[in-house]
C-alpha atoms as a PDB file:
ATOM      1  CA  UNK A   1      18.894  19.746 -73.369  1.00  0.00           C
ATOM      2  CA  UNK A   2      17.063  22.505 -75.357  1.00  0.00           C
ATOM      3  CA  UNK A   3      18.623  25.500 -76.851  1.00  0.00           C
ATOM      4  CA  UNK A   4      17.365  27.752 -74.105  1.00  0.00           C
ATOM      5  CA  UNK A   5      19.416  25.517 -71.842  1.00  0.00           C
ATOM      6  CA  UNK A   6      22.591  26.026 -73.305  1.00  0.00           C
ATOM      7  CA  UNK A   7      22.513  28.907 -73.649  1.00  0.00           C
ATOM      8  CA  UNK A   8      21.558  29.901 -69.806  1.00  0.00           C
ATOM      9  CA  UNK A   9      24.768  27.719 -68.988  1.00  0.00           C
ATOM     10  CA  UNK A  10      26.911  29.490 -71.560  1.00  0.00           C
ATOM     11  CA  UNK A  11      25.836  32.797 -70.051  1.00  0.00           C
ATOM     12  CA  UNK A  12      26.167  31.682 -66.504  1.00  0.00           C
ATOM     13  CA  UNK A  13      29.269  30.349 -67.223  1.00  0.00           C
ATOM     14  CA  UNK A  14      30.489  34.022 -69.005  1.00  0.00           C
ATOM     15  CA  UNK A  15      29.101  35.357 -65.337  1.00  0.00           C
ATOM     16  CA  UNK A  16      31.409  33.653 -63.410  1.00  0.00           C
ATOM     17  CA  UNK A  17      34.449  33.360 -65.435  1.00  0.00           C
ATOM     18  CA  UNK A  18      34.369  36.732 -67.568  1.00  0.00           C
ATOM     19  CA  UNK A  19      38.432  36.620 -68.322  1.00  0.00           C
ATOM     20  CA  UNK A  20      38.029  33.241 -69.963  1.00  0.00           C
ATOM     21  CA  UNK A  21      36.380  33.845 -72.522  1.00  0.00           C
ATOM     22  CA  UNK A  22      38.332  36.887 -73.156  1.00  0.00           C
ATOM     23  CA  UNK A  23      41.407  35.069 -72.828  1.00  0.00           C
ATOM     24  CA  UNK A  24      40.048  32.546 -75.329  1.00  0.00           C
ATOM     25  CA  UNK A  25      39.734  35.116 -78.027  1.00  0.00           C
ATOM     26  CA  UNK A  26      42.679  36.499 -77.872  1.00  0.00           C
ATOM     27  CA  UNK A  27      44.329  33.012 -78.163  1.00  0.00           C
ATOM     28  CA  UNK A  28      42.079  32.451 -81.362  1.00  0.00           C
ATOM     29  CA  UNK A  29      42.887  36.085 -82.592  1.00  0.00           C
ATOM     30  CA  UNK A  30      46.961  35.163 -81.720  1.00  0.00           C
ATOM     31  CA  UNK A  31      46.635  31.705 -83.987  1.00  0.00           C
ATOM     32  CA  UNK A  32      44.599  32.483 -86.235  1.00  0.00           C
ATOM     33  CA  UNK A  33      42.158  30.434 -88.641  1.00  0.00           C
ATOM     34  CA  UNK A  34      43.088  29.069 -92.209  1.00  0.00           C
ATOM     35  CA  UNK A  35      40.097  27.605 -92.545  1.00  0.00           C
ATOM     36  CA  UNK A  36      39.067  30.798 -93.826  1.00  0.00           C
ATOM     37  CA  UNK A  37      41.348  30.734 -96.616  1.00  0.00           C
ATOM     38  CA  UNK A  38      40.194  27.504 -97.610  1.00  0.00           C
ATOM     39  CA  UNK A  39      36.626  28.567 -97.701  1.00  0.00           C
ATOM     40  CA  UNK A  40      37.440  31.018-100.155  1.00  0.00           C
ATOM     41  CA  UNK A  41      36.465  31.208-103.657  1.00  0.00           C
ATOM     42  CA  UNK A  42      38.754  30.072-106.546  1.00  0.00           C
ATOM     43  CA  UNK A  43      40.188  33.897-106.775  1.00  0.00           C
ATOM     44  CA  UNK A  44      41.236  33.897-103.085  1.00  0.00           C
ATOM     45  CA  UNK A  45      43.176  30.276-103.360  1.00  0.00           C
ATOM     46  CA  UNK A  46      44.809  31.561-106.218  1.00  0.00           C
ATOM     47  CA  UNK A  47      46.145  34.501-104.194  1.00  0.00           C
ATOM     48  CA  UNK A  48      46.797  32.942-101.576  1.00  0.00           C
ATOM     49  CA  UNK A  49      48.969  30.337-103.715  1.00  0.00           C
ATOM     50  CA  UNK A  50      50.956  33.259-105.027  1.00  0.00           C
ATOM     51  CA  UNK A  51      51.331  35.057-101.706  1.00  0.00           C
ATOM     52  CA  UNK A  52      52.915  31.493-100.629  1.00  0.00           C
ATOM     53  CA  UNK A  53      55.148  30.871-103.658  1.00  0.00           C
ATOM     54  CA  UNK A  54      56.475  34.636-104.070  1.00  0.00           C
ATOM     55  CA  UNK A  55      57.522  33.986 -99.777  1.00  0.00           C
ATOM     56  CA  UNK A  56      59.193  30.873-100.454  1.00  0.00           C
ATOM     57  CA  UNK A  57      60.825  32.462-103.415  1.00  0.00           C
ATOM     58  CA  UNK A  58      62.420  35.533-101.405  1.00  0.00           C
ATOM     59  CA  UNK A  59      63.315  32.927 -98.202  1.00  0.00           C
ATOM     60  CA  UNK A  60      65.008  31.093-100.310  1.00  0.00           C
ATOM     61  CA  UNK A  61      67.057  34.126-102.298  1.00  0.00           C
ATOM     62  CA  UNK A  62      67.939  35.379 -98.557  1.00  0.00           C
ATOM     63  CA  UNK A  63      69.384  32.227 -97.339  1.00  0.00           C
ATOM     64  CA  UNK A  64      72.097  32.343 -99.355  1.00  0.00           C
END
């Protein structure tokens, strides 16, 4: 099966089901992807790693 192919199904498929593939972004959109933050440069891990410790730092101030 050739590009072409799949990509007549996939667009058939949208055709007859048009609320599924909404629904299916909006459940990605609702999760979320960290595999973004993970693809990030050494700047963005390092914030990220901050963001994450500063957090955990205030939770654990709160809980007590």
């Amino acid at each position: 099966m050739n590009q072409n192919d799949q990509d007549r199904k996939r667009l058939e498929e949208l055709k007859k089901n048009p609320m599924g593939n909404f629904s299916d972004s909006i459940n990605r959109s609702a999760t979320g992807d960290l595999g973004g933050l993970a693809q990030g440069g050494c700047l963005t891990k390092l914030i990220t790693l901050l963001v994450i410790i500063g957090a955990f730092l205030i939770l654990s101030q709160c809980s007590f």
